[in-house]
Protein backbone atom coordinates (compact mmCIF):
# COMPACT_ATOMS: atom_id res chain seq x y z
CA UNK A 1 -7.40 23.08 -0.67
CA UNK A 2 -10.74 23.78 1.56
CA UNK A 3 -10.04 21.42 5.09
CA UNK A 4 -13.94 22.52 5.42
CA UNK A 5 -14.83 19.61 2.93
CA UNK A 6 -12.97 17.22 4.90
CA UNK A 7 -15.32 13.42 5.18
CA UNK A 8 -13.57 11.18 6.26
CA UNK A 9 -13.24 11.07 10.54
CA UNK A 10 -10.03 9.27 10.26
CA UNK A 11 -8.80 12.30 8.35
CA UNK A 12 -10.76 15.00 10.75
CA UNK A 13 -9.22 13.38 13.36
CA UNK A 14 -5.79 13.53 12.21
CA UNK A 15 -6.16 17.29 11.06
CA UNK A 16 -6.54 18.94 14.44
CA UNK A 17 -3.48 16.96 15.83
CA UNK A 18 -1.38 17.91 12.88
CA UNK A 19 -0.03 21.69 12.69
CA UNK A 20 0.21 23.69 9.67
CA UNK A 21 4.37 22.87 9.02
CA UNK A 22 2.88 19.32 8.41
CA UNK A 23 -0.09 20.11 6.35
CA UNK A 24 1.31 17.98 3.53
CA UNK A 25 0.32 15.23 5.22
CA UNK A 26 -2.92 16.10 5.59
CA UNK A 27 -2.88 16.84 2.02
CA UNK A 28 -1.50 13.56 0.58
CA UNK A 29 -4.16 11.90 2.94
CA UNK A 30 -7.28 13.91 1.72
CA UNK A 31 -6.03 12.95 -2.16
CA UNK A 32 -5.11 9.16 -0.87
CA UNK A 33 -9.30 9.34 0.34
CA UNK A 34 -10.03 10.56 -3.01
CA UNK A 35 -8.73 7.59 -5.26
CA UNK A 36 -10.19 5.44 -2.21
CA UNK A 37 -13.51 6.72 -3.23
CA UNK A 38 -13.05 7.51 -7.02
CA UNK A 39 -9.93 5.49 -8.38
CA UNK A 40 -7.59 7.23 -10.46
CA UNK A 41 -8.75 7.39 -14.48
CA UNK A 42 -5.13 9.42 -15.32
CA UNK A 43 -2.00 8.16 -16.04
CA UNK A 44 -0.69 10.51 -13.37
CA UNK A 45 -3.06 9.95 -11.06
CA UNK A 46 -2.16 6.24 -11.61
CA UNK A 47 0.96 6.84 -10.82
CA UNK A 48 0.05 8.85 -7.75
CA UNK A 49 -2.44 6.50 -6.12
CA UNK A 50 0.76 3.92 -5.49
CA UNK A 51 3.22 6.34 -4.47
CA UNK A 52 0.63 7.03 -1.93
CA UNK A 53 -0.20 3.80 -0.84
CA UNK A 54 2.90 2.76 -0.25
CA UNK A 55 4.48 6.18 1.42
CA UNK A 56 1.34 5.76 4.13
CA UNK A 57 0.18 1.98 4.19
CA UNK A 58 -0.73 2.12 7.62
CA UNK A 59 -3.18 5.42 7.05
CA UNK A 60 -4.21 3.68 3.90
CA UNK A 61 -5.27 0.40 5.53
CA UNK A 62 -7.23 2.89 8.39
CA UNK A 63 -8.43 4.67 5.02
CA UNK A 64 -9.87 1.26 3.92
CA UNK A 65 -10.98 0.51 6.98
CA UNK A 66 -13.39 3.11 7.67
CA UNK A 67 -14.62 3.54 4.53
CA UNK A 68 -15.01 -0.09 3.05
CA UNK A 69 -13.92 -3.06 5.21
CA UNK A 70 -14.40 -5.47 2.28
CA UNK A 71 -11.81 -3.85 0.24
CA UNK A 72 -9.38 -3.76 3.04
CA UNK A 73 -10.05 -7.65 3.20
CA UNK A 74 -9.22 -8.24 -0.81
CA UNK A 75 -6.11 -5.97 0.14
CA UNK A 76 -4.70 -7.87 3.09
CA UNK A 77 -5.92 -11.50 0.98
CA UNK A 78 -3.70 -10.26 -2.13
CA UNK A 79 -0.92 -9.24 0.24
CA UNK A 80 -0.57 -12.17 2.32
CA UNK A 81 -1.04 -13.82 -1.36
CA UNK A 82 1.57 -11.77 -2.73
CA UNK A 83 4.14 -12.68 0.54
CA UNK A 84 3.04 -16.38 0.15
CA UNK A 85 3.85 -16.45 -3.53
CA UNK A 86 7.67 -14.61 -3.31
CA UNK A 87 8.69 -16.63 0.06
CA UNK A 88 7.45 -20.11 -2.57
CA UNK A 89 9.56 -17.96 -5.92
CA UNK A 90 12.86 -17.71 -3.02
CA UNK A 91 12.62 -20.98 -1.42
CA UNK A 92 12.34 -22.88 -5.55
CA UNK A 93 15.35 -20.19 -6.03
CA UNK A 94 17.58 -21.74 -3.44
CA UNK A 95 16.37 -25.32 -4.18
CA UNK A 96 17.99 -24.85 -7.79
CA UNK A 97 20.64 -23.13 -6.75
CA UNK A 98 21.92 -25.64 -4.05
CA UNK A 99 21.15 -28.69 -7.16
CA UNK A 100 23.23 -26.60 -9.37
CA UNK A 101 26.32 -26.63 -6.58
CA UNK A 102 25.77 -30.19 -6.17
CA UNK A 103 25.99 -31.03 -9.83
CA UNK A 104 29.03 -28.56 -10.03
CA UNK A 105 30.74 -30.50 -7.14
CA UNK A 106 30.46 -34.01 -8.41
CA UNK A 107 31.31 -32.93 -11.24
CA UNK A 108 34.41 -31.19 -10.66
């Protein structure tokens, strides 16, 4: 890997406070830029790109931040969507299941 090619200032940044037994890091960032910038067209790189995402959210959201601000946007919105959605999914869950131990108690 050339560190020379390095764009993104998040990632520059990071690089001269990390030392070499960490490089990894610095390595999974610089490939977490890349499907920022050019999203993964492999099925391994599609299953990379996640694994990433989720291993360093918060460097992924300052990824998204610096380099597109509206994407970061559509990824909080389908977040917050996403945590809206399963508390609704838990809360129709526990309805049912208290109706159910209702039923069951009357009618036993």
């Amino acid at each position: 890997m050339n560190y020379n090619e390095i764009t993104s200032e998040y990632i520059k940044k990071m690089f001269q406070k990390t030392s070499w037994q960490d490089h990894e890091k610095i390595d999974d960032l610089i490939n977490l830029h890349g499907y920022i910038l050019n999203p993964p067209r492999s099925f391994n790189s599609g299953v990379h790109f996640p694994h990433l995402k989720s291993q360093y959210r918060a460097e992924y959201l300052d990824l998204l931040r610096e380099h597109s601000p509206e994407a970061l946007e559509k990824v909080l919105s389908a977040e917050q969507a996403s945590s809206e959605y399963r508390i609704k999914q838990q809360a129709e869950s526990d309805n049912r299941e208290e109706q159910a131990k209702k039923s069951w108690l009357f009618s036993g």
